[in-house]
N, C-alpha and C. Protein backbone atom coordinates (compact mmCIF):
# COMPACT_ATOMS: atom_id res chain seq x y z
N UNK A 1 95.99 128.46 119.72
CA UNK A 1 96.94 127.86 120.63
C UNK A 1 97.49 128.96 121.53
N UNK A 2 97.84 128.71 122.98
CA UNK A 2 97.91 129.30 124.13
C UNK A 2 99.60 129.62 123.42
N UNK A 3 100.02 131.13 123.85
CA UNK A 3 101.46 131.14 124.09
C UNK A 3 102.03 130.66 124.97
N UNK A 4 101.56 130.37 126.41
CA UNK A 4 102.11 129.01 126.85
C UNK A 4 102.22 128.02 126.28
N UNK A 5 101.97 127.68 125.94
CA UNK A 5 102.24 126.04 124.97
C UNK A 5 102.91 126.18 124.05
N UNK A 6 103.01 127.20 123.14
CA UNK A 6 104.09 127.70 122.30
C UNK A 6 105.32 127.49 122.81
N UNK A 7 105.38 128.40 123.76
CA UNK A 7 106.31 128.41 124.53
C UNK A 7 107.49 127.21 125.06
N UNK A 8 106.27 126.48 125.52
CA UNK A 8 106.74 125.25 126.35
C UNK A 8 107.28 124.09 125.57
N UNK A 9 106.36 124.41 124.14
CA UNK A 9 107.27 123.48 123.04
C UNK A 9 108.12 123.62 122.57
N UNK A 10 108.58 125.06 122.64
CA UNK A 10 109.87 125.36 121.98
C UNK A 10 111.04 124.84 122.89
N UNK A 11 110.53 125.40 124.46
CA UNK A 11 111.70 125.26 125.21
C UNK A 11 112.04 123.38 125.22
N UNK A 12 111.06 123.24 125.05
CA UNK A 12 111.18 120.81 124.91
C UNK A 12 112.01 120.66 123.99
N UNK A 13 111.67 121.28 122.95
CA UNK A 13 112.01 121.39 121.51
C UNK A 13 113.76 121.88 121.80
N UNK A 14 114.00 122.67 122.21
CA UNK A 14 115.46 123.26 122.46
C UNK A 14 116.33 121.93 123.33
N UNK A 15 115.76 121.64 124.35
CA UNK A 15 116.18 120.72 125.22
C UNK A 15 116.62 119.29 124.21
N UNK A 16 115.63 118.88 123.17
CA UNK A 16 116.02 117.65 122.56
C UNK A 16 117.10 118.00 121.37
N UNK A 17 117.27 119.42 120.89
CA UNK A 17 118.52 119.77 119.92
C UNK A 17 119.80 119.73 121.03
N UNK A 18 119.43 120.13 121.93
CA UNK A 18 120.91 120.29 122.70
C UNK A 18 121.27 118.83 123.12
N UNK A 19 120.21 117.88 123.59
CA UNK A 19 120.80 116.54 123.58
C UNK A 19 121.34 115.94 122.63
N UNK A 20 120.80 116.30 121.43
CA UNK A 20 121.98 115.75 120.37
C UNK A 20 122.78 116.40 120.11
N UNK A 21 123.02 117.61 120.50
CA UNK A 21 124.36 118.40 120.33
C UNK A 21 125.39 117.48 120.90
N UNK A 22 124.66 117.32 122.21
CA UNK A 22 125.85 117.34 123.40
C UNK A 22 126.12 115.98 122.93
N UNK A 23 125.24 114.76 122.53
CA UNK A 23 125.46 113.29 122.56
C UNK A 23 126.44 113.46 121.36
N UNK A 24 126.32 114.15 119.89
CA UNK A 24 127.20 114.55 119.05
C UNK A 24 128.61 114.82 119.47
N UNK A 25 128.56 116.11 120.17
CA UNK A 25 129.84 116.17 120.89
C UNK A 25 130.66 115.05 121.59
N UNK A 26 130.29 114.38 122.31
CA UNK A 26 130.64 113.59 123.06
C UNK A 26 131.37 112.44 122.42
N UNK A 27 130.42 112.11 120.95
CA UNK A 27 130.94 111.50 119.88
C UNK A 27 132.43 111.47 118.92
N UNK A 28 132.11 112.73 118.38
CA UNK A 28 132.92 113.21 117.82
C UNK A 28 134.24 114.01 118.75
N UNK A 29 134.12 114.60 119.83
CA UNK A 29 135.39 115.17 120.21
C UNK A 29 135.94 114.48 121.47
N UNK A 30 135.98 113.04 120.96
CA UNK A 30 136.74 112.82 121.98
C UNK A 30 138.19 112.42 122.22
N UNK A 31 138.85 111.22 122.40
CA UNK A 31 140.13 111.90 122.66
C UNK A 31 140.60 111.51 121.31
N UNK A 32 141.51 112.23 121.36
CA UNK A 32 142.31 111.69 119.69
C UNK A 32 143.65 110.76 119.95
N UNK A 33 143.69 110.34 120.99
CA UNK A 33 145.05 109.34 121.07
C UNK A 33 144.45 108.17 121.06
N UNK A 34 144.51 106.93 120.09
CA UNK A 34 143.84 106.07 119.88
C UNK A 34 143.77 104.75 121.14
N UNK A 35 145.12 104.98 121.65
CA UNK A 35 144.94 104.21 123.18
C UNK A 35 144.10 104.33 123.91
N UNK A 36 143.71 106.08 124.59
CA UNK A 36 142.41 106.33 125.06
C UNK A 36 141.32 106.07 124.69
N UNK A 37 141.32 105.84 123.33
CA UNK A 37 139.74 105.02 122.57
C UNK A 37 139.43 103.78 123.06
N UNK A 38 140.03 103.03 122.98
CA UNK A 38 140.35 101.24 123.28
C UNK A 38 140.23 101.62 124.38
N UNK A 39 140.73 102.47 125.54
CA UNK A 39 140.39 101.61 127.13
C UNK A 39 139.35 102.61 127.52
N UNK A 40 138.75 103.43 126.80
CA UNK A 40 137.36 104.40 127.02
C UNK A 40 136.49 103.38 126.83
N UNK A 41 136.78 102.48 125.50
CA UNK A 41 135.44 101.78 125.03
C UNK A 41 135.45 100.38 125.98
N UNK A 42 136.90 99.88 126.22
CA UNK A 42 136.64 98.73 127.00
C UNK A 42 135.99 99.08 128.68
N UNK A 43 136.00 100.21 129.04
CA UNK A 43 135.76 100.62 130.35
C UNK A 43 134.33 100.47 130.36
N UNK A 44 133.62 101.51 129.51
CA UNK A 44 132.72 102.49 129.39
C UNK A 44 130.94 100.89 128.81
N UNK A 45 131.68 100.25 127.84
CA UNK A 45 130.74 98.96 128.10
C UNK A 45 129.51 98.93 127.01
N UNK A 46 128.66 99.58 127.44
CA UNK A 46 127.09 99.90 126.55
C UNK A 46 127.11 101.78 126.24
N UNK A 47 128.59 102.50 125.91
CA UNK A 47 128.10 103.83 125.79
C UNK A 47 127.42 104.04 124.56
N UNK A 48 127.73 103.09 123.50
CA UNK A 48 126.95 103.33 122.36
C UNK A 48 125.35 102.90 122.55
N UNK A 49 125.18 102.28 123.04
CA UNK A 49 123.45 101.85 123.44
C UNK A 49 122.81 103.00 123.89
N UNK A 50 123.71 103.97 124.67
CA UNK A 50 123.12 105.20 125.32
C UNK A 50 123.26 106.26 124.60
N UNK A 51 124.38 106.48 123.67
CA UNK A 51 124.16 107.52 122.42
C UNK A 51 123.01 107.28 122.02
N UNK A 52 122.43 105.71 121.16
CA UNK A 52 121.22 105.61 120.52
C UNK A 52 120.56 105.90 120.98
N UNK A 53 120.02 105.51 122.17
CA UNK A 53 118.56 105.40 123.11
C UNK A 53 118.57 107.20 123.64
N UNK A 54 119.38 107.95 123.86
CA UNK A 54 119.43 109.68 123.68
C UNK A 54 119.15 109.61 122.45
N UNK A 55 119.43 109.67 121.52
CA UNK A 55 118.76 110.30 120.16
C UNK A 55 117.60 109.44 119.68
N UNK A 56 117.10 108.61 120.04
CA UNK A 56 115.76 107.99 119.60
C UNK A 56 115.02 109.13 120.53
N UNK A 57 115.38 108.89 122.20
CA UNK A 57 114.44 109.40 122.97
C UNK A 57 114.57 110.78 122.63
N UNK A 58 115.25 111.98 122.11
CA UNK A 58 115.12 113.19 121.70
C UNK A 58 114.63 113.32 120.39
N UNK A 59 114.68 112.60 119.47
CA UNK A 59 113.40 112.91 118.44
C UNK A 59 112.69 112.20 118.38
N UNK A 60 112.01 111.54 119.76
CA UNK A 60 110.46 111.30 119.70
C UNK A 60 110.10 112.66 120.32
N UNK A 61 110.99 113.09 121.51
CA UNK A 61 110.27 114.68 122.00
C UNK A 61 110.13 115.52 120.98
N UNK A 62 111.07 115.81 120.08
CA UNK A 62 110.55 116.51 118.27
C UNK A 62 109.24 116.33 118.47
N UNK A 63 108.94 115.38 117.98
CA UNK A 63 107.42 115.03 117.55
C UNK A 63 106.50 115.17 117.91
N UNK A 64 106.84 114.41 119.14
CA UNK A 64 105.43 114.85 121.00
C UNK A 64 105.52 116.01 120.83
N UNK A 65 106.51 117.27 120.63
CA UNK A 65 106.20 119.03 120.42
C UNK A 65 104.94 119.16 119.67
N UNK A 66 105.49 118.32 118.31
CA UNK A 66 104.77 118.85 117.16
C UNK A 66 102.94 118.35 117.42
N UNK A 67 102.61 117.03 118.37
CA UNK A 67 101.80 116.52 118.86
C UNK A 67 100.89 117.53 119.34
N UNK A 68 101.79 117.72 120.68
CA UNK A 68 100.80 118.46 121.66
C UNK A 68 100.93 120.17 121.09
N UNK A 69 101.61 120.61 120.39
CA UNK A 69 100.70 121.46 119.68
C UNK A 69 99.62 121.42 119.21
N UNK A 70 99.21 120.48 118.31
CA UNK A 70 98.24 119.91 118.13
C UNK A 70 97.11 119.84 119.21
N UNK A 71 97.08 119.72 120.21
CA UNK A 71 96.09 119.63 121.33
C UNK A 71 95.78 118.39 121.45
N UNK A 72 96.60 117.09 121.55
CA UNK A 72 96.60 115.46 121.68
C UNK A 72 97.31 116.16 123.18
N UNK A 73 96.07 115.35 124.13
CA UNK A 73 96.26 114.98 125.40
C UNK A 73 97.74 113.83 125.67
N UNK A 74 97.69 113.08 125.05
CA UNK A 74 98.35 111.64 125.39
C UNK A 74 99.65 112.41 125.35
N UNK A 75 100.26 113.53 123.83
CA UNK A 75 101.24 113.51 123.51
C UNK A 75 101.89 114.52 124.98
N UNK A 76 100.81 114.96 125.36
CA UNK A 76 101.67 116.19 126.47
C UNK A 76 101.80 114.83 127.41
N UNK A 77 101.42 113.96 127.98
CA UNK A 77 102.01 113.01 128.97
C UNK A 77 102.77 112.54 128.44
N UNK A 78 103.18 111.68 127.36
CA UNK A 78 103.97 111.26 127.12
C UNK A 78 105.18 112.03 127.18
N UNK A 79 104.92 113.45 126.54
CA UNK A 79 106.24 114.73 126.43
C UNK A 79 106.84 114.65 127.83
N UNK A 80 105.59 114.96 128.78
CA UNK A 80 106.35 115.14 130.09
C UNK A 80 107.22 113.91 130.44
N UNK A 81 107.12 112.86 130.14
CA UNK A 81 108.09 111.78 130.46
C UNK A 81 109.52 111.91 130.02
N UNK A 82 109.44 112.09 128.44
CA UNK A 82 110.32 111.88 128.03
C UNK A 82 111.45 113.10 128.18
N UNK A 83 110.52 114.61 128.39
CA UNK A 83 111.60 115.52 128.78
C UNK A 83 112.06 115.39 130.31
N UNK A 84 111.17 114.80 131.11
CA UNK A 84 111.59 114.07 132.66
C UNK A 84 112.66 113.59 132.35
N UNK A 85 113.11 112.54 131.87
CA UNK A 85 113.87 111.35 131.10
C UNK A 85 115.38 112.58 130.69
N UNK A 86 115.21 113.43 129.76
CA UNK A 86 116.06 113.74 128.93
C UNK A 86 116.43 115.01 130.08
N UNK A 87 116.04 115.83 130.99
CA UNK A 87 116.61 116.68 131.12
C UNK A 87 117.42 115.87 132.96
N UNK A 88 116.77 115.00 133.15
CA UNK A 88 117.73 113.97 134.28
C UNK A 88 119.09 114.21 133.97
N UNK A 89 118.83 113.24 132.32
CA UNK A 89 120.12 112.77 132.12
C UNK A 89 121.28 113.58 131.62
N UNK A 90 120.55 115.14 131.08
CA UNK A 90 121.67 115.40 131.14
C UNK A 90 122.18 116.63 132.31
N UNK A 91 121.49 116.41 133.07
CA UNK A 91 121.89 117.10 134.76
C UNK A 91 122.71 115.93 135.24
N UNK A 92 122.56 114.99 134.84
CA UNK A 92 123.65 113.55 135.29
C UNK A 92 124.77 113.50 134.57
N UNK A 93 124.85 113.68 133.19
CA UNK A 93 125.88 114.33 132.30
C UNK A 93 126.68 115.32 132.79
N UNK A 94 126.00 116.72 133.25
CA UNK A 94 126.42 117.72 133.58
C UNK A 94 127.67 117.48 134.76
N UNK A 95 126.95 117.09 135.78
CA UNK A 95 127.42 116.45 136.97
C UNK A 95 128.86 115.56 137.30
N UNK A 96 128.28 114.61 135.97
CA UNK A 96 129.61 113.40 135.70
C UNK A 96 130.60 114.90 135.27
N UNK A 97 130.73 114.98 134.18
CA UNK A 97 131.69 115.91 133.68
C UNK A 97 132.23 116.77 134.45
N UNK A 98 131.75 117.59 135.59
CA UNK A 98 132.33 118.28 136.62
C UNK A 98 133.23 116.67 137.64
N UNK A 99 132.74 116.02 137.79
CA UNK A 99 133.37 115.13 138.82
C UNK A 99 134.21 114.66 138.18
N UNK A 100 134.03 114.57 136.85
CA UNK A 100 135.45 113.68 135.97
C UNK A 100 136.41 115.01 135.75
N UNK A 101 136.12 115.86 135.75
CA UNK A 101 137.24 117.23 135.82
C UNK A 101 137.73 117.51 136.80
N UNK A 102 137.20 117.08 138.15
CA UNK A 102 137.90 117.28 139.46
C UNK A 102 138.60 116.21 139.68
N UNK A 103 138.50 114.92 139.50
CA UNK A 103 139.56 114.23 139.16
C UNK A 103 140.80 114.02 138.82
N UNK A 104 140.26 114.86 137.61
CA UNK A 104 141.54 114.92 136.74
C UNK A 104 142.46 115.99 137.22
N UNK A 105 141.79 116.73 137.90
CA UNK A 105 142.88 117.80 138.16
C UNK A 105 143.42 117.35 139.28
N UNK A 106 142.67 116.42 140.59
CA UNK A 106 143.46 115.92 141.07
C UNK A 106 144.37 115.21 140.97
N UNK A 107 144.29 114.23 140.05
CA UNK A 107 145.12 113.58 139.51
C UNK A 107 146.57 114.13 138.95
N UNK A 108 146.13 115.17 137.92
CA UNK A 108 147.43 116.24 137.41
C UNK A 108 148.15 116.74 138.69
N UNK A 109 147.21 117.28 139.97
CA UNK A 109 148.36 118.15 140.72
C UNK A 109 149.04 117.02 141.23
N UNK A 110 148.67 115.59 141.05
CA UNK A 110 149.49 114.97 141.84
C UNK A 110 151.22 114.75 141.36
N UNK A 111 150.29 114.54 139.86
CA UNK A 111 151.77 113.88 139.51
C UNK A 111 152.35 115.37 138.52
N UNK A 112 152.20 116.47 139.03
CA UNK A 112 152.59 117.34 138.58
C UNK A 112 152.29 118.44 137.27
N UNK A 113 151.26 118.54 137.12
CA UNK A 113 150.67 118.62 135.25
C UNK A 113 149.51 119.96 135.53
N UNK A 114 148.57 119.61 134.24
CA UNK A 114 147.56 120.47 134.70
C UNK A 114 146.88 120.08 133.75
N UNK A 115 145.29 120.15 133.94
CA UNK A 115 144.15 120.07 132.90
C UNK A 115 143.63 120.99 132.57
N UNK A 116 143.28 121.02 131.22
CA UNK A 116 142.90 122.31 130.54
C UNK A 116 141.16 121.90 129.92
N UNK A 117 140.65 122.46 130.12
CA UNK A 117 138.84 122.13 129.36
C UNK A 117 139.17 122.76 128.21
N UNK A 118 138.37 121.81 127.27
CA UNK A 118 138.28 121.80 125.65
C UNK A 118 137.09 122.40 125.56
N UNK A 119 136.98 123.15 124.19
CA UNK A 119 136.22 123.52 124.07
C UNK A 119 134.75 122.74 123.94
N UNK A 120 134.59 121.69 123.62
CA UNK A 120 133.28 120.71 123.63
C UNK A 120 132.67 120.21 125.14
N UNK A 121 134.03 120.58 126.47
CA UNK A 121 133.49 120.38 127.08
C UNK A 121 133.29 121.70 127.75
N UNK A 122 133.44 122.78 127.30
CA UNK A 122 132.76 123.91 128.09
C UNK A 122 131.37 123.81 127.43
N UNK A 123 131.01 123.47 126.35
CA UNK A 123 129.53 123.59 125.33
C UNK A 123 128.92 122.53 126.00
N UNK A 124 129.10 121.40 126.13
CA UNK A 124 128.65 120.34 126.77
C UNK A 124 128.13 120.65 128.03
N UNK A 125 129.06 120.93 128.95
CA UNK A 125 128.47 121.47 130.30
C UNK A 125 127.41 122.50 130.64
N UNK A 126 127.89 123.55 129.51
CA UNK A 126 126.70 124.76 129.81
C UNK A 126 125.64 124.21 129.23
N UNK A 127 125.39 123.54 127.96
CA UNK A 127 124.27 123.21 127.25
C UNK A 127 123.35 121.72 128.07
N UNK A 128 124.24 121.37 129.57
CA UNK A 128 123.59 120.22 130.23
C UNK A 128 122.81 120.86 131.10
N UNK A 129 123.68 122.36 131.92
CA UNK A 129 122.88 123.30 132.31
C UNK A 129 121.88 123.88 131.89
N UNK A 130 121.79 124.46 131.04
CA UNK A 130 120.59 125.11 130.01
C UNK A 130 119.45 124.14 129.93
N UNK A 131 120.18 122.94 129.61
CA UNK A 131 118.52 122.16 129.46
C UNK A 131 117.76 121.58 130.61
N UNK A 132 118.44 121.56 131.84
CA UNK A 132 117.86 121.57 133.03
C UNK A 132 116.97 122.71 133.09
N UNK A 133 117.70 123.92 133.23
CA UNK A 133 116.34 124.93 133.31
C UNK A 133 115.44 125.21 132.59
N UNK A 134 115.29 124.65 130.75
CA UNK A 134 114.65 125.11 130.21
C UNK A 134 113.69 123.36 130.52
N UNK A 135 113.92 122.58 130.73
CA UNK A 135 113.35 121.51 130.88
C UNK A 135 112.36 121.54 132.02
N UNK A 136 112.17 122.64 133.30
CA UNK A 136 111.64 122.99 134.30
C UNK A 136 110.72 123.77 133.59
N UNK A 137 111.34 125.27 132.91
CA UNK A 137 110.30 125.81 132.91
C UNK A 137 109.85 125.68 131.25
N UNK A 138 109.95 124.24 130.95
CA UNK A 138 108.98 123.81 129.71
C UNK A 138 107.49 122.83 130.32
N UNK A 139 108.13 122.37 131.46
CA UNK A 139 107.06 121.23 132.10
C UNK A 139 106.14 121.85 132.89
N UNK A 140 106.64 123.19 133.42
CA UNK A 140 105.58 123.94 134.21
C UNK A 140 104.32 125.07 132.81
N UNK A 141 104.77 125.72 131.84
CA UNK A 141 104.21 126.44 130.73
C UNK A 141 103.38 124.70 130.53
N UNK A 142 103.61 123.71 129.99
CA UNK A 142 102.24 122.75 129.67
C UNK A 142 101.74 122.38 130.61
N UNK A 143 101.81 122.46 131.48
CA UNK A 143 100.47 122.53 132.88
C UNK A 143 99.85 123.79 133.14
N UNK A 144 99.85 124.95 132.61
CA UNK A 144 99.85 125.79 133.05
C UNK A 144 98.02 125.74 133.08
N UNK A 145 96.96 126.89 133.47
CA UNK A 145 95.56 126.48 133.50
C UNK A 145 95.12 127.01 131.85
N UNK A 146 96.31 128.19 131.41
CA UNK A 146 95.53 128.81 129.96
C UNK A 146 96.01 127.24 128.78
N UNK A 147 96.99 126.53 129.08
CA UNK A 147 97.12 125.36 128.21
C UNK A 147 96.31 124.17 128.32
N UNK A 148 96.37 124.08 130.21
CA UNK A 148 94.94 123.17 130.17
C UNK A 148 93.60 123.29 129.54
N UNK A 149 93.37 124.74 129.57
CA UNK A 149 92.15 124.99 128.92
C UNK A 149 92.04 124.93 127.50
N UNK A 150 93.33 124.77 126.87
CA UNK A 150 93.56 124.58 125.15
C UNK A 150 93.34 123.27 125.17
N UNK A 151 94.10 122.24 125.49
CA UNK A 151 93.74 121.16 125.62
C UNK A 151 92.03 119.99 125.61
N UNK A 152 91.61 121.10 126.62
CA UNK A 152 90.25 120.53 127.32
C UNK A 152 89.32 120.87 126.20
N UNK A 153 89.64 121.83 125.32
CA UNK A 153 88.80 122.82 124.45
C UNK A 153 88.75 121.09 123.24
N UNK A 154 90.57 121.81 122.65
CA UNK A 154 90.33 120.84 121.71
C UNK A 154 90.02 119.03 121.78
N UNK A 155 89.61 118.83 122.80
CA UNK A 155 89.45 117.37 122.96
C UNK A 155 87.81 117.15 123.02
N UNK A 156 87.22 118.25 123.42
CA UNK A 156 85.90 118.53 123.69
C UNK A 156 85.60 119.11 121.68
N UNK A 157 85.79 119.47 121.16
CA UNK A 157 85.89 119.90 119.92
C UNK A 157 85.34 118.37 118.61
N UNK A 158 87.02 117.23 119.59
CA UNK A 158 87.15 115.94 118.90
C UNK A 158 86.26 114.50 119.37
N UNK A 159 85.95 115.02 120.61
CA UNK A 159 84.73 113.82 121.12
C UNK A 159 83.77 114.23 121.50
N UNK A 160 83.37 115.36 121.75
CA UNK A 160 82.26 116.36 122.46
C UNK A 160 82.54 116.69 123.78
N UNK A 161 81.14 116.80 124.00
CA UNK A 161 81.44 117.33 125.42
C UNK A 161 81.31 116.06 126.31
N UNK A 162 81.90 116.37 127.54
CA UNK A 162 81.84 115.29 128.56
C UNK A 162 80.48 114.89 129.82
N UNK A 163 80.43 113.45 129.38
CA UNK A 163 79.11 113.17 130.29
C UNK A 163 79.30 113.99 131.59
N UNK A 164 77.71 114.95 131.72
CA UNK A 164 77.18 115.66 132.65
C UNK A 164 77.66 117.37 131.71
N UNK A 165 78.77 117.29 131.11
CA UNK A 165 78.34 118.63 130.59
C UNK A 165 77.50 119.14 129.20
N UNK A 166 76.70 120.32 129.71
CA UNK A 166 75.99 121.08 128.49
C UNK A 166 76.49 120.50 127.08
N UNK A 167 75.83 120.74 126.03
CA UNK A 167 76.05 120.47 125.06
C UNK A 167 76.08 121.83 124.50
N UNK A 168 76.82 122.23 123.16
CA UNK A 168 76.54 123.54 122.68
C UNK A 168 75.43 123.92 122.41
N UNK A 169 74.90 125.06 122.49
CA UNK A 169 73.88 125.66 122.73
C UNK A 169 73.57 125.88 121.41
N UNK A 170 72.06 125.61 121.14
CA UNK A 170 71.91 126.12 119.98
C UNK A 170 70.47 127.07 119.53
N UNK A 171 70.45 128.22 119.48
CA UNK A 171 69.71 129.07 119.61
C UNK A 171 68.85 129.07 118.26
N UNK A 172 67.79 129.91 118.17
CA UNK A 172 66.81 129.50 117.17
C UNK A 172 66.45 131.00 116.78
């Protein structure tokens, strides 16, 4: 196996721990005044549908890693989707959270106050960052031509070779 592809699975692989970090976080630290719970949850609608559907869709990427290590064609397309999918959302995460912090601070200078970032949401934010870039340069390492050629190897290995090419040579 190519150290590109090593590579590229780890960094997928990193990207789907930090989505459940962050979906964790998001979970667990949020506000502790129970009023803000009730009109978060009456606002907010299907957020639990989207916790699930983030952690289903981050440990199927687990797996698709463990796949296309393997040298399964399907699992690197499929991977690329789903880290497409997962590193969107949390550059959309990232994003929301800066705009819901500028808000708020507008809001505070209005009526006199100030907002302070918690610690889950400084981890949250950097770790929405992080997986944007490692989500780029995980999708570019499994395209790369030394992984294509791992790929092409082991598929040619599992069905042979492909109509019009040589067959292995076999000397006498």
């Amino acid at each position: 196996m190519p150290k590109t592809l090593k590579w590229a699975t780890v960094l997928l692989s990193a990207v789907a721990l930090a989505c459940i970090a962050v979906l964790v976080l998001n979970v667990f630290a949020g506000p502790a005044d129970p009023s803000e719970v009730r009109s978060e949850r009456s606002e907010s609608g299907g957020s639990g549908t989207a916790v699930v559907a983030g952690l289903i869709t981050a440990i199927v990427q687990l797996v698709l890693c463990t796949f296309a290590r393997a040298g399964r064609g399907s699992a690197r397309v499929v991977l690329t989707l789903t880290a497409a999918c997962l590193g969107v959302a949390m550059l959309l995460a990232g994003v929301a959270a800066l705009v819901e912090y500028a808000d708020q601070t507008d809001w505070a200078n209005r009526v006199g106050g100030e907002v302070q970032w918690t610690g889950a949401g400084i981890i949250s934010l950097t770790l929405s960052g992080l997986t944007a870039i490692f989500t780029v340069a995980g999708l570019v390492l499994l395209y790369l031509p030394k992984t294509n050629a791992y790929f092409a190897e082991v598929r040619r290995l599992r069905l042979g070779p492909l109509p019009g090419e040589a067959g292995p040579s076999i000397e006498a």
